[in-house]
C-alpha atoms as a PDB file:
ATOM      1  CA  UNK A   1      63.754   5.485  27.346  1.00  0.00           C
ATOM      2  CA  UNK A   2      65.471   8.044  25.562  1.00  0.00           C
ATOM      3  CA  UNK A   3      68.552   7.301  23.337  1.00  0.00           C
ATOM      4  CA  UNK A   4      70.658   8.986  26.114  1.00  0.00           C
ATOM      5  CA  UNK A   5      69.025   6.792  28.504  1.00  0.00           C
ATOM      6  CA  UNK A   6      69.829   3.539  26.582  1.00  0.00           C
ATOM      7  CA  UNK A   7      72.962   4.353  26.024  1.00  0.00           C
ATOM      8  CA  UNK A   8      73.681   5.397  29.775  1.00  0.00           C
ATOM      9  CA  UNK A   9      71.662   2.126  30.990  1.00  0.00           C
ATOM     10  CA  UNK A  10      73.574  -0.170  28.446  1.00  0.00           C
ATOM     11  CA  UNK A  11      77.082   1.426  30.131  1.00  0.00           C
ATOM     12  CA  UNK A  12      76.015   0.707  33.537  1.00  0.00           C
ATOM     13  CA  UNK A  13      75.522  -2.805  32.336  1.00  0.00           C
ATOM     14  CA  UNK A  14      78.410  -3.228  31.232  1.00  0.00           C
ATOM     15  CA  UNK A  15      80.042  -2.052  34.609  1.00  0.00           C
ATOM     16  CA  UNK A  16      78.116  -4.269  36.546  1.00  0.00           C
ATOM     17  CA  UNK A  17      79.448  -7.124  34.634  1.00  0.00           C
ATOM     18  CA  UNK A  18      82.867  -5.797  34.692  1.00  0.00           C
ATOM     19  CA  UNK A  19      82.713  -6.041  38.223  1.00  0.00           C
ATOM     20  CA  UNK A  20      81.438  -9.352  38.941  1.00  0.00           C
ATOM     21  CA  UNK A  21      77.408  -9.258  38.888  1.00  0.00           C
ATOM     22  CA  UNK A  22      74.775  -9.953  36.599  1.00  0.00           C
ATOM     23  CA  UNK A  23      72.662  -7.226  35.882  1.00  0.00           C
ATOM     24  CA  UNK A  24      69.557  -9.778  35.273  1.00  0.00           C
ATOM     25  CA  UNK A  25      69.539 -11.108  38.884  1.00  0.00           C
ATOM     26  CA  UNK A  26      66.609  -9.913  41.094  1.00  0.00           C
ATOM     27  CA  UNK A  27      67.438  -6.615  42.754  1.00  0.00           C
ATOM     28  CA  UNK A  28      69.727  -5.290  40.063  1.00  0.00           C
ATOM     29  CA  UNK A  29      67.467  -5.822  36.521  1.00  0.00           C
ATOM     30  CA  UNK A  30      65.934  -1.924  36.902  1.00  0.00           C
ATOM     31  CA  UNK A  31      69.444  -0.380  38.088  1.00  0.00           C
ATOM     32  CA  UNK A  32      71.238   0.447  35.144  1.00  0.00           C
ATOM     33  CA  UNK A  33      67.579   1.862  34.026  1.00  0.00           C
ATOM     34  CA  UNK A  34      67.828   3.772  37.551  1.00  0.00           C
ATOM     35  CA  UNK A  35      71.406   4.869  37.280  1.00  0.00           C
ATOM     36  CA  UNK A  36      71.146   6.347  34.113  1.00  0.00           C
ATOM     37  CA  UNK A  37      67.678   8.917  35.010  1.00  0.00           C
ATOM     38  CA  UNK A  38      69.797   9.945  37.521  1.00  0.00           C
ATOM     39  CA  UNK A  39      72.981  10.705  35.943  1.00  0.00           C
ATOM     40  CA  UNK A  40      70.792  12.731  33.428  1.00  0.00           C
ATOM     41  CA  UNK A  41      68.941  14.470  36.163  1.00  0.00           C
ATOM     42  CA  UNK A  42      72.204  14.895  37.909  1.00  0.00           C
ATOM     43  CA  UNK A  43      74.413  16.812  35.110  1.00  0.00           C
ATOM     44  CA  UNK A  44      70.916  18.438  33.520  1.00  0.00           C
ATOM     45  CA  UNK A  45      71.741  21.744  34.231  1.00  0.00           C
ATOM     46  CA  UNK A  46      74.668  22.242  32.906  1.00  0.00           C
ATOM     47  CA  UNK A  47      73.056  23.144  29.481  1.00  0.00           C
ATOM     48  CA  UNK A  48      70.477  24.873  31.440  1.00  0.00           C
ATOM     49  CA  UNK A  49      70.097  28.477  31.159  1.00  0.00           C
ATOM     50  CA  UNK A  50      69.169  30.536  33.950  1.00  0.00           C
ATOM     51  CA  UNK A  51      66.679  33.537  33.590  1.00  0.00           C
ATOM     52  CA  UNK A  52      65.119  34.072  36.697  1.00  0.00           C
ATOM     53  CA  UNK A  53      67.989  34.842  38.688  1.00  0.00           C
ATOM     54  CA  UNK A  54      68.316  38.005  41.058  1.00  0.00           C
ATOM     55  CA  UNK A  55      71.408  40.239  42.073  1.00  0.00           C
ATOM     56  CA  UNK A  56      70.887  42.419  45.039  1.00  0.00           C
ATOM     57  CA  UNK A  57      73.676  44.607  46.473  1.00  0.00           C
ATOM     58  CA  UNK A  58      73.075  44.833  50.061  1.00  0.00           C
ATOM     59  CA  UNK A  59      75.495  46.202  52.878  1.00  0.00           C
ATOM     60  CA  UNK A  60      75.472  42.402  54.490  1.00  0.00           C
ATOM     61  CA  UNK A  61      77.986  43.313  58.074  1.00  0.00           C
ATOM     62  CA  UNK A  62      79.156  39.906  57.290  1.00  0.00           C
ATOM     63  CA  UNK A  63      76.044  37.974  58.433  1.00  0.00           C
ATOM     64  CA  UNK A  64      74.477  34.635  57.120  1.00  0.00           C
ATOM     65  CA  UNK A  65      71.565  35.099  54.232  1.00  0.00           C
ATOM     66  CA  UNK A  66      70.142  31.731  53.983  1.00  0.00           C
ATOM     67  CA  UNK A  67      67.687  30.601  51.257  1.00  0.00           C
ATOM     68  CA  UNK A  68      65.779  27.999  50.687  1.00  0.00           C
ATOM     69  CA  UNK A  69      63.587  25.889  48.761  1.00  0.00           C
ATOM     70  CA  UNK A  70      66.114  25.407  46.421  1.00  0.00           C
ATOM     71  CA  UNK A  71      67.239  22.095  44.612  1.00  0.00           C
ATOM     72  CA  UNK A  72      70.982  21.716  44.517  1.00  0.00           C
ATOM     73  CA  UNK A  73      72.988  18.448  42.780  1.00  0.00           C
ATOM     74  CA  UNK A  74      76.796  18.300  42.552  1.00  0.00           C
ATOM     75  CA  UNK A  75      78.635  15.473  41.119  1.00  0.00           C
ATOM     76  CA  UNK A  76      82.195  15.365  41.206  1.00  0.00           C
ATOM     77  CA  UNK A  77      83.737  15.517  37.563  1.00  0.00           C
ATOM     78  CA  UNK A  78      86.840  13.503  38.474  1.00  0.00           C
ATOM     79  CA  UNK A  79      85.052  10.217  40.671  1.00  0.00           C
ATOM     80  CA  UNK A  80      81.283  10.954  38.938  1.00  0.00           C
ATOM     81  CA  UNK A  81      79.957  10.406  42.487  1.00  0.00           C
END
């Protein structure tokens, strides 16, 4: 694990305690190893820059453009859920 990862991991520990459980007891002892890949993988773009992106101005008439095939995370900033 990465230093981030530890110290992410090491948090979610702590929470679990706070709360009541014991992060050693089967079912739980990978979680906070879990939790904290996806909190990284969650907020990982928001360092990210993007290159690749397209602009096209198009008289749309107000109809739906769908695309797809593309990832999309959000995580609320003020509940981190």
């Amino acid at each position: 694990m990465t230093s981030k990862e530890e110290k992410i991991a090491k948090a979610i520990s702590e929470i679990l305690v706070a709360i009541g459980e014991d992060p050693e007891r089967t079912g739980l002892t990978e979680t906070p190893k879990r939790v904290s890949k996806s909190i990284l993988e969650l907020c990982s773009s928001t360092n990210r820059e993007f290159k690749n992106y397209k602009v096209f101005k198009e008289n749309v008439d107000n109809n739906l453009i769908m695309v797809g095939n593309i990832d999309f995370y959000s995580l609320c900033e003020h509940h981190m859920l």
